[in-house]
Protein backbone atom coordinates (compact mmCIF):
# COMPACT_ATOMS: atom_id res chain seq x y z
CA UNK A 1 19.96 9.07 -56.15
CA UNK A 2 21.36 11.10 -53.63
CA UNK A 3 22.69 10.00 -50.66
CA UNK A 4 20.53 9.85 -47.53
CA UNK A 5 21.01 10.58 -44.04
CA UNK A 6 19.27 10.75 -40.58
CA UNK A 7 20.46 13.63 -38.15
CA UNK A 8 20.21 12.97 -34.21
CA UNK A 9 21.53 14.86 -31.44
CA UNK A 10 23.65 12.21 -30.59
CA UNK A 11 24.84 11.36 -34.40
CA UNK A 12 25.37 15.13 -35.79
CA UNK A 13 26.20 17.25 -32.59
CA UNK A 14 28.37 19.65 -34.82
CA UNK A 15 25.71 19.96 -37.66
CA UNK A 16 23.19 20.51 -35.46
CA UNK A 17 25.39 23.32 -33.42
CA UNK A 18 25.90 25.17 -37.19
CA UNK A 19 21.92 24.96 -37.56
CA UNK A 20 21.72 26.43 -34.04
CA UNK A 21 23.60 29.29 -35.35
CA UNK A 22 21.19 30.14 -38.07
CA UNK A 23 22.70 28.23 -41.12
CA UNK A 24 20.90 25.75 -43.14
CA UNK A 25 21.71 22.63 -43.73
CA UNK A 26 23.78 23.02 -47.09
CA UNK A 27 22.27 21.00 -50.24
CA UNK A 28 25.67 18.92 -50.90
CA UNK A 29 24.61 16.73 -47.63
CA UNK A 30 21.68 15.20 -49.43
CA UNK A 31 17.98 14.34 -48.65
CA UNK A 32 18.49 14.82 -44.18
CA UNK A 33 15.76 13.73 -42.22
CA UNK A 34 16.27 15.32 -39.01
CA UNK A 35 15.04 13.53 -35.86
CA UNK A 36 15.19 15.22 -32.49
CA UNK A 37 12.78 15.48 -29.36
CA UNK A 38 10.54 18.54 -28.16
CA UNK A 39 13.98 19.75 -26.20
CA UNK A 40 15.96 19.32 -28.47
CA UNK A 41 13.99 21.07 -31.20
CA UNK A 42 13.37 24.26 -28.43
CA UNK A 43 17.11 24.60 -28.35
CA UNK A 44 17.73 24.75 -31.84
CA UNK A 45 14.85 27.39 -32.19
CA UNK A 46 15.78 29.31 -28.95
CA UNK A 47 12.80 28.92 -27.59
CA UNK A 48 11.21 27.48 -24.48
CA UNK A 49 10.66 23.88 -24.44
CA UNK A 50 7.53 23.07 -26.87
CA UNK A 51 5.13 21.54 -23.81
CA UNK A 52 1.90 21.66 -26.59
CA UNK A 53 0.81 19.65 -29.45
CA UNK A 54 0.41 23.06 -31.60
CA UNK A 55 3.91 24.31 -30.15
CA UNK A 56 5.16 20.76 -31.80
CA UNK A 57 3.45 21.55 -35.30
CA UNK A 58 4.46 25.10 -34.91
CA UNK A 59 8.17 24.07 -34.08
CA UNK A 60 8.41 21.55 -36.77
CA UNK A 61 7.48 23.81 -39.37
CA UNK A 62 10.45 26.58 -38.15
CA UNK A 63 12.92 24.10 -38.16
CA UNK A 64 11.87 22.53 -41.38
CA UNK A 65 11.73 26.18 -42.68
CA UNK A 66 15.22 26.86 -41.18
CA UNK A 67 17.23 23.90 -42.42
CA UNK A 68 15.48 23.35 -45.59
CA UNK A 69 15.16 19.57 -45.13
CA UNK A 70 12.70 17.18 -43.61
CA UNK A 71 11.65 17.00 -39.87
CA UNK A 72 10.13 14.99 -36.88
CA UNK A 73 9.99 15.96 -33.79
CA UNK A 74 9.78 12.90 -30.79
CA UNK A 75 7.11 13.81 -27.88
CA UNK A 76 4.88 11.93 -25.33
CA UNK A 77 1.95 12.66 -27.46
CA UNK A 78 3.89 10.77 -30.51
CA UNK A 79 5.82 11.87 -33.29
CA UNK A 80 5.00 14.89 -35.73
CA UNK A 81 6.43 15.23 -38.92
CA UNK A 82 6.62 17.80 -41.68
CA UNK A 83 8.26 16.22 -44.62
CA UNK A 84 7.48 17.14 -48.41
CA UNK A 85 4.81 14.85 -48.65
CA UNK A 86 2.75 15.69 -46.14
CA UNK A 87 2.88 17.01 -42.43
CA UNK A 88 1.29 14.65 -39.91
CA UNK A 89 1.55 13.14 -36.32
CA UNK A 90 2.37 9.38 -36.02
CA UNK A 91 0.71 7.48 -32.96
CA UNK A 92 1.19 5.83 -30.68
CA UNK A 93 4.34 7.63 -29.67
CA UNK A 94 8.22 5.35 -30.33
CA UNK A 95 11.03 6.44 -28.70
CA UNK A 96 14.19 8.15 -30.76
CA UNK A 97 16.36 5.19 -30.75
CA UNK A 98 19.12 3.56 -32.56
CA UNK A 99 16.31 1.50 -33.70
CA UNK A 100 13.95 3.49 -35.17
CA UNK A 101 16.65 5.82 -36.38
CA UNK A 102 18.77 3.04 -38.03
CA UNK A 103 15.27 1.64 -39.39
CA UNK A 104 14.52 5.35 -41.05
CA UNK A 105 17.83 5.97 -42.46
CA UNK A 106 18.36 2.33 -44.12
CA UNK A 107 14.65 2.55 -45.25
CA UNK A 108 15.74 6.06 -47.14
CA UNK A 109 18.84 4.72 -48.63
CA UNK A 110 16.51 1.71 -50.42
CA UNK A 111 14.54 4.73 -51.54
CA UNK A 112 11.72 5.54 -49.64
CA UNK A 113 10.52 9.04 -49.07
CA UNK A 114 10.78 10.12 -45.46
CA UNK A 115 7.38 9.60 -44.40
CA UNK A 116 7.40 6.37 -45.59
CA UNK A 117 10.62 5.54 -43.57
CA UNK A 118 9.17 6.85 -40.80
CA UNK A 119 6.09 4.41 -40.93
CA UNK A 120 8.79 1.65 -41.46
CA UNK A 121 10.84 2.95 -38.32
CA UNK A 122 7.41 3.28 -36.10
CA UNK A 123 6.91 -0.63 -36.95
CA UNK A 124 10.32 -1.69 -35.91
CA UNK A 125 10.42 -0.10 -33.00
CA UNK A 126 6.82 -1.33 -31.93
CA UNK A 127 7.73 -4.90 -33.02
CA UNK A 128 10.61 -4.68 -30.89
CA UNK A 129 8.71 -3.29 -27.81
CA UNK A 130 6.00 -6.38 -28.41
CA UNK A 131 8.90 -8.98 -27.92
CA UNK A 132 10.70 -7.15 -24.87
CA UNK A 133 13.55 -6.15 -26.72
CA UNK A 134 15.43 -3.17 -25.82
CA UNK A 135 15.01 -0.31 -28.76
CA UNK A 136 18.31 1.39 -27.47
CA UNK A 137 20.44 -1.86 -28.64
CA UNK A 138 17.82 -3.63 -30.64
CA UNK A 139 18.26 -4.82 -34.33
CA UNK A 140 14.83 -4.82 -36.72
CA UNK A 141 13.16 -8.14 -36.88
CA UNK A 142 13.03 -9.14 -40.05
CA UNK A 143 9.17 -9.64 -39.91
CA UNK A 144 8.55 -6.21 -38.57
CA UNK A 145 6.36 -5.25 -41.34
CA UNK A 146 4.37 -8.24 -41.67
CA UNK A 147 2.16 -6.98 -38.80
CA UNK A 148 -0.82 -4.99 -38.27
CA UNK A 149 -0.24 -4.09 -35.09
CA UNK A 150 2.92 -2.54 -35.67
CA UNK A 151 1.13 0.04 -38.34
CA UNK A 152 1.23 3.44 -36.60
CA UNK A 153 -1.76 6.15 -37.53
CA UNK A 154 -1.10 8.69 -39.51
CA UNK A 155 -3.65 11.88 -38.25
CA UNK A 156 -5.34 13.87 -40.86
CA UNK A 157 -4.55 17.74 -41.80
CA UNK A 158 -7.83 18.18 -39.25
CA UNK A 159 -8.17 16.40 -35.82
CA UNK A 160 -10.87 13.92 -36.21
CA UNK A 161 -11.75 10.82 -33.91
CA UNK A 162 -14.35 9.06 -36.18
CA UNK A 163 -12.93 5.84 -36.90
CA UNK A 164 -15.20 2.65 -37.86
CA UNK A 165 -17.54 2.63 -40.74
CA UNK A 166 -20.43 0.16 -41.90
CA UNK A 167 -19.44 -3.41 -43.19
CA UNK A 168 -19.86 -4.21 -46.81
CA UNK A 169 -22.44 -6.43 -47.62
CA UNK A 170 -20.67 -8.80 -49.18
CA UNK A 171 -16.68 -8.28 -48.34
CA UNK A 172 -16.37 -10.57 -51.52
CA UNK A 173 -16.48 -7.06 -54.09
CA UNK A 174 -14.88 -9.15 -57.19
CA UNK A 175 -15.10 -7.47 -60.19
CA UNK A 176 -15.60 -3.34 -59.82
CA UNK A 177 -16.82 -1.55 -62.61
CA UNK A 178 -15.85 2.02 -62.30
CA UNK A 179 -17.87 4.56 -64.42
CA UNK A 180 -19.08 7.70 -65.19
CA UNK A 181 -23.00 7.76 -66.11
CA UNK A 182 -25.93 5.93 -64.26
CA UNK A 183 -26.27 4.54 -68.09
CA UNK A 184 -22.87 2.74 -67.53
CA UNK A 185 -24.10 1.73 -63.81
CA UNK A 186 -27.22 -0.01 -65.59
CA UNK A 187 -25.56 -1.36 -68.68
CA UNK A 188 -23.12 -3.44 -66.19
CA UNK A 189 -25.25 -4.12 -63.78
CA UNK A 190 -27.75 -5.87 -66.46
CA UNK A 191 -24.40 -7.55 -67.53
CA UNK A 192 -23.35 -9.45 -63.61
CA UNK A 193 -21.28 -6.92 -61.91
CA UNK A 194 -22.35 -6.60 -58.26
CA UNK A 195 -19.95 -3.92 -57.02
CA UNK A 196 -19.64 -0.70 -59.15
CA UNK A 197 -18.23 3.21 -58.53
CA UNK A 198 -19.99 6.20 -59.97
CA UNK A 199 -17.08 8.49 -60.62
CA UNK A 200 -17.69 11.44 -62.40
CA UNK A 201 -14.99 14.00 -61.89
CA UNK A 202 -16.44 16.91 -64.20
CA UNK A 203 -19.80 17.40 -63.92
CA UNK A 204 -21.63 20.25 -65.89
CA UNK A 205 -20.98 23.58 -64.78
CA UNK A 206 -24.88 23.66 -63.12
CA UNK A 207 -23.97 20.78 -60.86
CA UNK A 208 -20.49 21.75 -59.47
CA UNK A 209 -21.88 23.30 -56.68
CA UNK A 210 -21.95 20.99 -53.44
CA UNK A 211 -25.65 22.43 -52.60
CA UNK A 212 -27.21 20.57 -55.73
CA UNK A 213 -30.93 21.69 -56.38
CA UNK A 214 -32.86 18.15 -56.68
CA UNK A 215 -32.62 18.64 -60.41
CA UNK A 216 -28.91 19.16 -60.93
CA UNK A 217 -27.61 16.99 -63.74
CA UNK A 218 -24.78 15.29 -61.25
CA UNK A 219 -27.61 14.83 -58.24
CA UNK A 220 -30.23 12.98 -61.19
CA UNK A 221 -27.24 10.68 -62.42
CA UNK A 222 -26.31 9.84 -58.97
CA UNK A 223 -30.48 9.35 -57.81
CA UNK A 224 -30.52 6.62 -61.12
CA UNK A 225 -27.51 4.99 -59.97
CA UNK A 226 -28.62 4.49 -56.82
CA UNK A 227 -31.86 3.47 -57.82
CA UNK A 228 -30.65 0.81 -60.46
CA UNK A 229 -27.94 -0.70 -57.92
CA UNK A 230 -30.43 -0.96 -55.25
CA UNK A 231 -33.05 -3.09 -57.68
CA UNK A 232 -29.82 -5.20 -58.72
CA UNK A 233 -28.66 -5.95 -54.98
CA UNK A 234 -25.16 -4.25 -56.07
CA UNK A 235 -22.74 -2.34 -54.06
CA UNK A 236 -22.67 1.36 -55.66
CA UNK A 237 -20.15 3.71 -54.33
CA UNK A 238 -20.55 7.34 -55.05
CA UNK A 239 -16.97 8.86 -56.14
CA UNK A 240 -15.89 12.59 -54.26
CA UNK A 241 -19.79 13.80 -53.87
CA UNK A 242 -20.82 12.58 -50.59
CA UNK A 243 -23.20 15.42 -49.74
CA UNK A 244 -25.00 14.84 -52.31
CA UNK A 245 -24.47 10.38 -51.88
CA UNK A 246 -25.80 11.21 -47.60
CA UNK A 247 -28.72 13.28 -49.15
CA UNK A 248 -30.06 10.43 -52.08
CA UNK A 249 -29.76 7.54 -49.60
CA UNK A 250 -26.45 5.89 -51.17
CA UNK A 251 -25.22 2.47 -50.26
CA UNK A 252 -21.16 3.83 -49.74
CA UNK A 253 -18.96 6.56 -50.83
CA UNK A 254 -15.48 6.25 -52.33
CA UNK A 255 -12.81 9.30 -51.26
CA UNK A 256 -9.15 9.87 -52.54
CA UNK A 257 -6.41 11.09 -50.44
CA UNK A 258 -7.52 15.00 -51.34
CA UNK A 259 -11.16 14.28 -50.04
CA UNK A 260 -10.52 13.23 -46.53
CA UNK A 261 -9.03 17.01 -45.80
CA UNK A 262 -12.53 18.31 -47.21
CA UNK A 263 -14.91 15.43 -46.41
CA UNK A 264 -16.70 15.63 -43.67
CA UNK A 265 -16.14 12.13 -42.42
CA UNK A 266 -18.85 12.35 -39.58
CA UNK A 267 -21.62 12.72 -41.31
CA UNK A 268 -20.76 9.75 -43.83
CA UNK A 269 -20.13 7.74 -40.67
CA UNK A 270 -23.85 8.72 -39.03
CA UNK A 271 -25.68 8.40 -42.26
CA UNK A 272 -23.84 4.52 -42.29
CA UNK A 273 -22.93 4.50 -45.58
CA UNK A 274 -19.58 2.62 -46.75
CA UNK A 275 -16.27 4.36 -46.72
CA UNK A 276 -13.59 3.21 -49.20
CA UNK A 277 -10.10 4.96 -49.60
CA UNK A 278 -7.47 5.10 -51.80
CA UNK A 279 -4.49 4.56 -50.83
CA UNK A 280 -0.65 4.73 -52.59
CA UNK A 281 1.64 4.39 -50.46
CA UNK A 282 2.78 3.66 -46.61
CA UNK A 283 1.70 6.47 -45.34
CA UNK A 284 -1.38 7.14 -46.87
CA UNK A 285 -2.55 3.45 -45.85
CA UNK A 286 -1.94 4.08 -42.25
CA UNK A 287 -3.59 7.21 -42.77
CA UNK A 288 -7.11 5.36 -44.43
CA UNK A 289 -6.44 2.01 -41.80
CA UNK A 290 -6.94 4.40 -38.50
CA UNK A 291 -10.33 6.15 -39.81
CA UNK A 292 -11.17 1.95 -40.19
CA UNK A 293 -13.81 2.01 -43.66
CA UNK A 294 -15.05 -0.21 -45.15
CA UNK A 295 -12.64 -0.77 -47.79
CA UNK A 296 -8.96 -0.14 -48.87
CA UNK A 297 -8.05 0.35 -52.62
CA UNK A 298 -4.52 -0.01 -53.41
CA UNK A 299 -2.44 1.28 -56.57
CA UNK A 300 -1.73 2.23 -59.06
CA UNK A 301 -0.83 -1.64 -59.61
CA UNK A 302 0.13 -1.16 -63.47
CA UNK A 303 0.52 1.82 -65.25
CA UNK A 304 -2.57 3.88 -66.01
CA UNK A 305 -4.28 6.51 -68.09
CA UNK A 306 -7.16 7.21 -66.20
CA UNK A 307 -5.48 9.99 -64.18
CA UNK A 308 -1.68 11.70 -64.20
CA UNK A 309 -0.43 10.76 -60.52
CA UNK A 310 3.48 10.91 -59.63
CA UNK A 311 3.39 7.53 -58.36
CA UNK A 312 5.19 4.22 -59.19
CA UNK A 313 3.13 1.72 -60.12
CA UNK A 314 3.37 -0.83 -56.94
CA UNK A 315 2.73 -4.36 -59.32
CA UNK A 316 1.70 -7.73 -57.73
CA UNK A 317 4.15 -7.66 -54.96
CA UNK A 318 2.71 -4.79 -53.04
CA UNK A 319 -0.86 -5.73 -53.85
CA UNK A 320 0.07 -8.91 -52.18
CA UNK A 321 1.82 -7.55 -49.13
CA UNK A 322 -1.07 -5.02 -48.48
CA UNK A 323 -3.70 -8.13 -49.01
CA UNK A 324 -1.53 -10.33 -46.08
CA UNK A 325 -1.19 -7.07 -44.04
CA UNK A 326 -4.82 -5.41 -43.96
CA UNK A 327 -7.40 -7.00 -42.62
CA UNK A 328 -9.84 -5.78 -44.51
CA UNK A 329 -11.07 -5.69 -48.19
CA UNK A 330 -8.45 -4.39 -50.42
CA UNK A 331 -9.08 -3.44 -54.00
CA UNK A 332 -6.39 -3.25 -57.01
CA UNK A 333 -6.83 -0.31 -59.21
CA UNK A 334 -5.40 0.52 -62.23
CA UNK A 335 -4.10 -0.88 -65.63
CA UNK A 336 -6.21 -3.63 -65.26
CA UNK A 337 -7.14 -6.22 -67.98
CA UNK A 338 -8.17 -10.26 -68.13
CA UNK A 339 -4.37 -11.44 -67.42
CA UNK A 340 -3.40 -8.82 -64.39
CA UNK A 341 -7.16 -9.36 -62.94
CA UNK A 342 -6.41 -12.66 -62.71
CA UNK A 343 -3.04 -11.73 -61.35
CA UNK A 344 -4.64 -9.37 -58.48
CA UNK A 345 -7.21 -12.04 -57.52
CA UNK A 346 -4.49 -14.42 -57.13
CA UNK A 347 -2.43 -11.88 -54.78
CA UNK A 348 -5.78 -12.05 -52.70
CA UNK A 349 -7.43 -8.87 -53.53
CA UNK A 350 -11.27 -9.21 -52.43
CA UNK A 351 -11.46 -6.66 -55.55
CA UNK A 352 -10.74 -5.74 -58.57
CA UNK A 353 -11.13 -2.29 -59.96
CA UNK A 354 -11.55 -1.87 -63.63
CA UNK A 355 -12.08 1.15 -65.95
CA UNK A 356 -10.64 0.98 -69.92
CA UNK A 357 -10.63 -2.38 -69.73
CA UNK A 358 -14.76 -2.36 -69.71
CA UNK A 359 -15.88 0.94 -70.89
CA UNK A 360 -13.18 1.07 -73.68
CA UNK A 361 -13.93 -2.60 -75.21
CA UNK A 362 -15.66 -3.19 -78.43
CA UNK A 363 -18.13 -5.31 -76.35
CA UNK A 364 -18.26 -4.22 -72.69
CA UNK A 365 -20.23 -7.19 -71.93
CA UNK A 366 -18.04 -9.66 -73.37
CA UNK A 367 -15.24 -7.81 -71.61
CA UNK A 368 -17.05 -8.02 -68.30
CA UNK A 369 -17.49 -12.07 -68.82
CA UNK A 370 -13.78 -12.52 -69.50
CA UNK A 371 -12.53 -10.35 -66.68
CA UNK A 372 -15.00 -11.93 -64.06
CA UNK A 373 -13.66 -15.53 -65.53
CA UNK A 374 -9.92 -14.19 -65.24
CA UNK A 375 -11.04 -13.67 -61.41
CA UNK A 376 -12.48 -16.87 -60.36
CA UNK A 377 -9.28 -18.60 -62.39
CA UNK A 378 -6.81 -16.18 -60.05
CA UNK A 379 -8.83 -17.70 -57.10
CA UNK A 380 -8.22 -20.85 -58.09
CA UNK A 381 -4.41 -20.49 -57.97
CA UNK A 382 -2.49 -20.66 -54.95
CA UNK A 383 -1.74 -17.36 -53.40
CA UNK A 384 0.81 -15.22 -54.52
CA UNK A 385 3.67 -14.70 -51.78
CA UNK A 386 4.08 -11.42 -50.13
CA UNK A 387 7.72 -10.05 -49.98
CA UNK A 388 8.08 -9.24 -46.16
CA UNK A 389 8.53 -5.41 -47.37
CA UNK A 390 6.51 -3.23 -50.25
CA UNK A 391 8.74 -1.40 -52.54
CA UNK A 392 8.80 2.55 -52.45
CA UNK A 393 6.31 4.03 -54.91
CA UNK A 394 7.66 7.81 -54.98
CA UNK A 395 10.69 8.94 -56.50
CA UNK A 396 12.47 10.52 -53.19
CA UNK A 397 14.03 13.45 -56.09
């Protein structure tokens, strides 16, 4: 791995003077996450100081462009980054410290990705403010992370204040069937799952439009879905096509990462259906806990292949930390069978999602009866212990 660093002002006065002076920040120094406030960054750029939010995304995107590594730039409005995994401001606003910049660089070195460490150096800086200590001489408590207050929000690529969607009906989601036909929505229902996701991800070329006719293919599956939870009393979540979900009277909708840029997040909210999120990793939970839904699904837990995704599966010690730290539903996803379901319940997720492990069996329905059995058994079990930190689930190379 190589070697990771955090560039102040105060730390790397002569490597910030050669940046200055219109030279990048050579490759042989490593993955550099460079920290440094709104004057800082205008004197670097040789610009007046950046007084505006967009002058702050606009500056952190010539700097990052200029030094060829990652960036956040500290101002009273909070801090915006623009790293390789995402650009992003992270409120409420910390102050550039020893703190937080100690936190960030010894949260790289274990092997975070910047974003990440800057989540982890926004909660040990907060911790530290909630107990009166002083962030300028201040060591991280070791419990920083175990609190939800400390979890900073991550803004989406569009400005967006909606935050707070309807409850679930039953916060309990246990077993969650996730398929891709209203056929497979009735065929588990009729065999005792309550909580299911429609996900079809390729519909026929005649339904791939957003603006459905009411006798598109995708709209009819979604209209018997809906229909066949409802008579059930089941929890169906629509996967990606909320348009369509807001139109046919849907119970909740289920969005990845991608969808919240595209999803118009509003009109879920007014309609009050259920919002669930998918989350992988630090950031992208901060980034689902500040729009508050209904539901947080966590993973991949195991390894998966459902869908190709870069990340490292996060196992029964994350699932566990993100169950003690949310305070909300969380759902494991991915690589489930009987013996990790039972696993996941017993880390305390309210649910468990399952794919293969139901619509791949011989017997779906004997598959459905063992899972659900391997849940109550996990429930049974005393709860798996959190570790006080998640590991990192993207390669930082």
């Amino acid at each position: 791995m190589p070697k990771s660093q955090v560039w102040t002002a105060a730390t790397h006065a002569a490597q910030l003077q050669s940046l200055r002076d219109g030279q990048p920040i050579p490759a042989s120094e490593g993955r550099v996450l460079l920290c440094v406030n709104c004057e800082e960054a205008a004197s670097l750029l040789g610009v007046p100081t950046l007084t505006t939010c967009d002058a702050v995304e606009m500056g952190a995107s010539a700097l990052r462009a200029r030094c060829g590594q990652e960036v956040v730039i500290f101002s009273s409005e909070g801090l915006y980054a623009h790293t390789r995994q995402t650009k992003a401001w992270l409120r409420p606003a910390v102050g550039l410290t020893p703190l937080f910049t100690a936190t960030a660089a010894s949260a790289m070195e274990a092997g975070f990705v910047a974003m990440d460490a800057l989540v982890l150096a926004c909660m040990a800086s907060s911790h530290a403010l909630h107990h009166g200590d002083d962030p300028k001489l201040a060591q991280a408590r070791p419990d920083f992370a175990q609190h939800i207050r400390n979890l900073p929000h991550v803004s989406l690529p569009e400005p967006s204040t909606v935050s707070g969607f309807a409850p679930l009906s039953d916060a309990d989601l246990g077993l969650y069937a996730v398929v891709d036909s209203a056929a497979w929505v009735t065929r588990v229902l009729a065999a005792g799952v309550r909580t299911v996701q429609l996900r079809i991800k390729a519909p026929t070329p005649a339904a791939s439009d957003a603006a459905l006719p009411p006798t598109g293919s995708l709209r009819l599956e979604i209209r018997a879905s809906i229909e066949a939870a409802t008579a059930a009393g089941a929890q169906l979540f629509i996967n990606d096509h909320w348009q369509i979900a807001i139109e046919e009277g849907a119970y909740g909708v289920h969005l990845g990462q991608e969808d919240l840029h595209i999803a118009d997040l509003n009109a879920i909210q007014k309609a009050g259906l259920r919002l669930g999120i998918s989350t992988h990793a630090y950031w992208e939970v901060c980034r689902a806990w500040a729009l508050r839904p209904s539901y947080i699904a966590c993973g991949p837990i195991h390894p998966t292949q459902a869908k190709a995704m870069p990340w490292i599966p996060q196992g029964n010690d994350n699932l566990a930390y993100w169950c003690k730290l949310l305070p909300t539903s969380v759902v494991g996803i991915a690589g489930m069978d009987a013996a990790r379901t039972e696993q996941a319940a017993q880390c305390g997720a309210a649910g468990v999602a399952v794919i293969s492990a139901i619509t791949a069996a011989a017997s779906p329905e004997a598959a459905i009866t063992q899972l659900q059995q391997a849940l109550q058994r996990g429930r049974g079990l005393p709860r798996t212990g959190a570790p006080l930190l998640p590991k990192s689930t993207l390669s930082p190379d």
